[in-house]
Protein backbone atom coordinates (compact mmCIF):
# COMPACT_ATOMS: atom_id res chain seq x y z
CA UNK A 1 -146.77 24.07 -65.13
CA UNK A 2 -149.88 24.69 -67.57
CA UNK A 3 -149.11 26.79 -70.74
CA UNK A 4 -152.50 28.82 -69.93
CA UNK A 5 -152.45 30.42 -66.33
CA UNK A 6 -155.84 30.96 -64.52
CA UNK A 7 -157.45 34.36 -63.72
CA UNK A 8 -156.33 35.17 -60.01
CA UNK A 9 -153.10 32.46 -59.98
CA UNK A 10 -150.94 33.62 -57.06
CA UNK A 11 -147.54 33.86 -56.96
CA UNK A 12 -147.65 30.62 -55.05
CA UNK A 13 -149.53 28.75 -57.80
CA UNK A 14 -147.20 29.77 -60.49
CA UNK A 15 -144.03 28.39 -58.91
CA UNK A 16 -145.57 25.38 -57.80
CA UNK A 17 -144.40 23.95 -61.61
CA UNK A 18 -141.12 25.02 -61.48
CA UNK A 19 -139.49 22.14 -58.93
CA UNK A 20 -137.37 21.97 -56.41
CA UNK A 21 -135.19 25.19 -55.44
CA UNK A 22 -131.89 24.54 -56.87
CA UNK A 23 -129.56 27.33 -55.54
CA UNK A 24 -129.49 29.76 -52.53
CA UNK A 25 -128.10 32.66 -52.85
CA UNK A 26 -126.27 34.79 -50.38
CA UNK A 27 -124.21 38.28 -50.71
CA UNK A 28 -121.41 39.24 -48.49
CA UNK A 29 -119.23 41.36 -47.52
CA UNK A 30 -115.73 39.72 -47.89
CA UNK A 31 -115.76 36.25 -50.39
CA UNK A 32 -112.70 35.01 -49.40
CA UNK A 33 -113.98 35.07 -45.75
CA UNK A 34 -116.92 34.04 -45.98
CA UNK A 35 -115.59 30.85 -48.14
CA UNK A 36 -113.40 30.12 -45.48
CA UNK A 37 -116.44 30.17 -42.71
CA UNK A 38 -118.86 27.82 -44.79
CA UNK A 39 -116.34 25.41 -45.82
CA UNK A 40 -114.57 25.50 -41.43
CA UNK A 41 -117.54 26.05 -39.75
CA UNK A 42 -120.57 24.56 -42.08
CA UNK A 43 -118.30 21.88 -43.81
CA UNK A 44 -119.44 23.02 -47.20
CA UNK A 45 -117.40 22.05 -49.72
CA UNK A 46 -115.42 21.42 -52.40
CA UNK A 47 -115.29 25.32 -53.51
CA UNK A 48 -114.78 27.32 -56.91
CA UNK A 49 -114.25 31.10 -56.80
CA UNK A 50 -114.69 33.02 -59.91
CA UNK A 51 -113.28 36.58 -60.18
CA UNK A 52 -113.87 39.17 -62.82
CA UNK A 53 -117.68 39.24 -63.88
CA UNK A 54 -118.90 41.81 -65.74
CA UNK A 55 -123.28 40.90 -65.99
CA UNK A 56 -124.71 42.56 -68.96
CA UNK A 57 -128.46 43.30 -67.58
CA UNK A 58 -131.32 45.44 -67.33
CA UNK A 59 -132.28 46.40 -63.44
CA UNK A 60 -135.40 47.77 -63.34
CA UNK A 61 -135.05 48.51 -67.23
CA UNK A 62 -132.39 50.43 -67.10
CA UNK A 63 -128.73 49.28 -68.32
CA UNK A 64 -126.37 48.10 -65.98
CA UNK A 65 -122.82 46.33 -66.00
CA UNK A 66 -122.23 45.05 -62.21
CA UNK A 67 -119.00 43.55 -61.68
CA UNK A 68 -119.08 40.88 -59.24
CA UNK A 69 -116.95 37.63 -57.88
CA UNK A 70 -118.62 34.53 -57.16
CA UNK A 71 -118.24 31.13 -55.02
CA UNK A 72 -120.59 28.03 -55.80
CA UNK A 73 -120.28 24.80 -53.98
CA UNK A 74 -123.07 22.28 -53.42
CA UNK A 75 -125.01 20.21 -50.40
CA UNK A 76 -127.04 17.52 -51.92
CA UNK A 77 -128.28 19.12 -55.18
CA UNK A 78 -127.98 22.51 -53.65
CA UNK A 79 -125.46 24.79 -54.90
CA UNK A 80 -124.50 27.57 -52.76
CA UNK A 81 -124.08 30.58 -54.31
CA UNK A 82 -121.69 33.50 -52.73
CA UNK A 83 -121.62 37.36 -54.25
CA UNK A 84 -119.60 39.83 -53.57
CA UNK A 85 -120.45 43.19 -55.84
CA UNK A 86 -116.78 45.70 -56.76
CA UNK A 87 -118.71 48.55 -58.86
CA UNK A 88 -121.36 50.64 -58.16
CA UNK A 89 -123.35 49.64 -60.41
CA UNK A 90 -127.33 49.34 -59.92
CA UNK A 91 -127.94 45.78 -59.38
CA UNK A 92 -130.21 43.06 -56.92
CA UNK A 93 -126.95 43.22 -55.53
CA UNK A 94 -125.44 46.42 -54.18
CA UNK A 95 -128.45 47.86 -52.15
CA UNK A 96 -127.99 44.65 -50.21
CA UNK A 97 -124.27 45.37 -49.53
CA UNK A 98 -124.64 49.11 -49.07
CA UNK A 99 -127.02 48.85 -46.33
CA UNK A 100 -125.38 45.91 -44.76
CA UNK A 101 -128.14 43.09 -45.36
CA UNK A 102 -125.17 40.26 -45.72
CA UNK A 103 -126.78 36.63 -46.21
CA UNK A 104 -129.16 35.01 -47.74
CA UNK A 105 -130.41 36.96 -50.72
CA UNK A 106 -132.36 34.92 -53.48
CA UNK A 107 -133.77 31.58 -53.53
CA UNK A 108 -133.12 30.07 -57.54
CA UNK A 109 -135.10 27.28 -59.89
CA UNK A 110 -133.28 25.81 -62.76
CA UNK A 111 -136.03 25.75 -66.13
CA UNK A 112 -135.63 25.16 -69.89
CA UNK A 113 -138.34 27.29 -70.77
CA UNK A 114 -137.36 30.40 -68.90
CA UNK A 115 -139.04 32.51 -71.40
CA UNK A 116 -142.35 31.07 -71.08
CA UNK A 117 -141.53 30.41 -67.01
CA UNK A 118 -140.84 34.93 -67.01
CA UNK A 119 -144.48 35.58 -68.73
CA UNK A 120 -146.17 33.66 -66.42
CA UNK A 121 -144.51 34.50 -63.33
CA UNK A 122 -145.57 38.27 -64.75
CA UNK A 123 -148.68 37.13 -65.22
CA UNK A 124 -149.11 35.75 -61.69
CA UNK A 125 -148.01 39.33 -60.41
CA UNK A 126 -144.86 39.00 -59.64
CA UNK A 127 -142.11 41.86 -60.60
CA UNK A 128 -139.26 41.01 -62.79
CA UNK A 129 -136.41 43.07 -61.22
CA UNK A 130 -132.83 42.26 -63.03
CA UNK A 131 -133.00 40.32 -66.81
CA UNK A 132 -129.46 38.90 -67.56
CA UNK A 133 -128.83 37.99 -70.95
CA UNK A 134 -125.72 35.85 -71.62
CA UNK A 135 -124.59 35.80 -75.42
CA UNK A 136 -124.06 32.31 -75.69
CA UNK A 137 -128.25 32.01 -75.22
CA UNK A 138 -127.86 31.77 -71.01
CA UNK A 139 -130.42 34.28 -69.24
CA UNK A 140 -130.85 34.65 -65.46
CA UNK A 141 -133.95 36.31 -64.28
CA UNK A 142 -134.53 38.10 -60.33
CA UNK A 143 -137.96 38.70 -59.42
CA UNK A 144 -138.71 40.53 -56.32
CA UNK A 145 -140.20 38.20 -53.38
CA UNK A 146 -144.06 39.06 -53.28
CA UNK A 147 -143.65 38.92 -49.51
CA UNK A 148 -143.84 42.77 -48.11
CA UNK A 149 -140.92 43.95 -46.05
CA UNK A 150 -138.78 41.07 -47.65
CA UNK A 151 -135.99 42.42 -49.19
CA UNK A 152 -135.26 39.02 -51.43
CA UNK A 153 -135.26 37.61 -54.96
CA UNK A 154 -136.60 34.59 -56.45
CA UNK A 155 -134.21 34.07 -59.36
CA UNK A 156 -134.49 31.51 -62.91
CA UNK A 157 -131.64 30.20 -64.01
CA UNK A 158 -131.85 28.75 -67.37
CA UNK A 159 -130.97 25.16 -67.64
CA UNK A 160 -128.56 25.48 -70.63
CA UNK A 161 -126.72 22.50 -71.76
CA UNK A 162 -123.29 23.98 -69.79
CA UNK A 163 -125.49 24.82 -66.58
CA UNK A 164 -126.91 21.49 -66.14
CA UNK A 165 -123.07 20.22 -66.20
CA UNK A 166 -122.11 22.41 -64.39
CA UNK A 167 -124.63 21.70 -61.78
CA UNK A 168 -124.19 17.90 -62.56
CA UNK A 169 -119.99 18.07 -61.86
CA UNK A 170 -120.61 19.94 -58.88
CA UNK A 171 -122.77 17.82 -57.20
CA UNK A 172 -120.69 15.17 -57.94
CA UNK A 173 -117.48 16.80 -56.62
CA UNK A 174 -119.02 17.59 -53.72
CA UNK A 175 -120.31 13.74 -52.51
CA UNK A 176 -116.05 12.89 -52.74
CA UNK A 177 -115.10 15.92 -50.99
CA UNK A 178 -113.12 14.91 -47.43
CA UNK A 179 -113.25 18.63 -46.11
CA UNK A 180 -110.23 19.84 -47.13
CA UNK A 181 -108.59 21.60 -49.80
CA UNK A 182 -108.28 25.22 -51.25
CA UNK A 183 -110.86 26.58 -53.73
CA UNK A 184 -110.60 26.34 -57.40
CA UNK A 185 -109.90 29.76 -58.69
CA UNK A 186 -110.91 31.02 -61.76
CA UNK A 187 -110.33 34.81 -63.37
CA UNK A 188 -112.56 35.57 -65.99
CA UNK A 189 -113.65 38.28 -68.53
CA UNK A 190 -117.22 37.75 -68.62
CA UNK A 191 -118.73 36.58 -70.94
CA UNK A 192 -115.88 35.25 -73.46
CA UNK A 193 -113.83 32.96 -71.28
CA UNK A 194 -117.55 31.53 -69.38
CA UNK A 195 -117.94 28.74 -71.78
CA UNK A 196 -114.57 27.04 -71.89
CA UNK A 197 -114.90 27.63 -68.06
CA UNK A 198 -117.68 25.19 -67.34
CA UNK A 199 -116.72 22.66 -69.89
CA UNK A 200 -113.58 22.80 -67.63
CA UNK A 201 -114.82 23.16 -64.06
CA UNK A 202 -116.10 19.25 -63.92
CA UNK A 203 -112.16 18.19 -64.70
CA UNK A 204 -110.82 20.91 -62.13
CA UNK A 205 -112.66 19.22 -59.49
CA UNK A 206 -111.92 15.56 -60.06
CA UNK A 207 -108.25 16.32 -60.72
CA UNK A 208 -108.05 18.07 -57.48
CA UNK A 209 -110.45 16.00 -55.66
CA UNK A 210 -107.57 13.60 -56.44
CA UNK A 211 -104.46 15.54 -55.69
């Protein structure tokens, strides 16, 4: 993408540079279940499940401290993405599971220069809805889709060192997966125990992709 944006860039324009969507994102109502269902029914797989998140962010610039559980898994270089909100804190989250709009929720793009990516993405009118700032330099970033009556995100995820392995083990895990197998399952107290967690995850799958 150019550093200098054009008077009247759309929406469209500006995420034209960003590549390929990377994750899909979908909240539900019961992780466990719905783990079960994409791995029995889909054949999505290997799994990890990780319990215990507390996000530090700003929703629509106000302080907030969600506490969520997540699954990821991968298809090709898609990871799926599965969130299931505990608190009632405001996040893109909770509206979604308090009126009952299970499924898919935000659409994500891996950059390295997320900062510049949020200014013009700003620029191009879009509207930043949820900044998460992780303190080992990780930020994820929600935008509201520009598309009236669509209650969805469009989501960067910075491409930190430990997310593109993360991303990179993943993928890998999932092309020797034989569609079997109970999720990894990892409890957490976000952020502390994040980074030792991903540095991990890669040897988690193997091992088990091997037991």
């Amino acid at each position: 993408m150019s550093d200098i944006l054009q008077p009247g860039t759309s929406p469209a324009q500006a995420l034209a540079g960003l590549g390929p969507v990377r994750q899909l994102g979908h909240v539900v109502k019961d992780l466990d279940a719905a783990v079960a269902a994409w791995q029995n029914k889909l054949g999505v797989g290997p799994w990890t499940i990780m319990r215990g998140i507390t996000l530090h962010c700003a929703f629509d610039g106000q302080a907030s401290e969600p506490q969520i559980d997540i699954a990821l898994a991968y298809r090709g270089d898609m990871q799926i993405e599965l969130i299931q909100q505990h608190n009632a804190a405001p996040s893109p989250y909770l509206s979604h599971q308090k009126s009952g709009q299970f499924g898919l929720h935000h659409m994500a793009f891996l950059t390295e220069t997320i900062h510049r990516d949020v200014e013009r993405l700003q620029a191009a009118g879009l509207n930043l809805a949820c900044d998460i700032r992780m303190p080992m330099g990780g930020r994820y970033v929600y935008f509201r889709s520009p598309i009236a009556d669509e209650h969805s995100y469009i989501e960067l995820l910075e491409a930190t060192p430990l997310m593109k392995q993360m991303f990179a083990s993943g993928i890998h895990g999932a092309t020797q997966w034989q569609g079997e197998g109970r999720p990894v399952v990892i409890r957490l107290a976000w952020p502390l125990k994040l980074a030792s967690m991903l540095v991990r995850l890669g040897t988690s799958l193997r091992r088990r992709l091997k037991g």
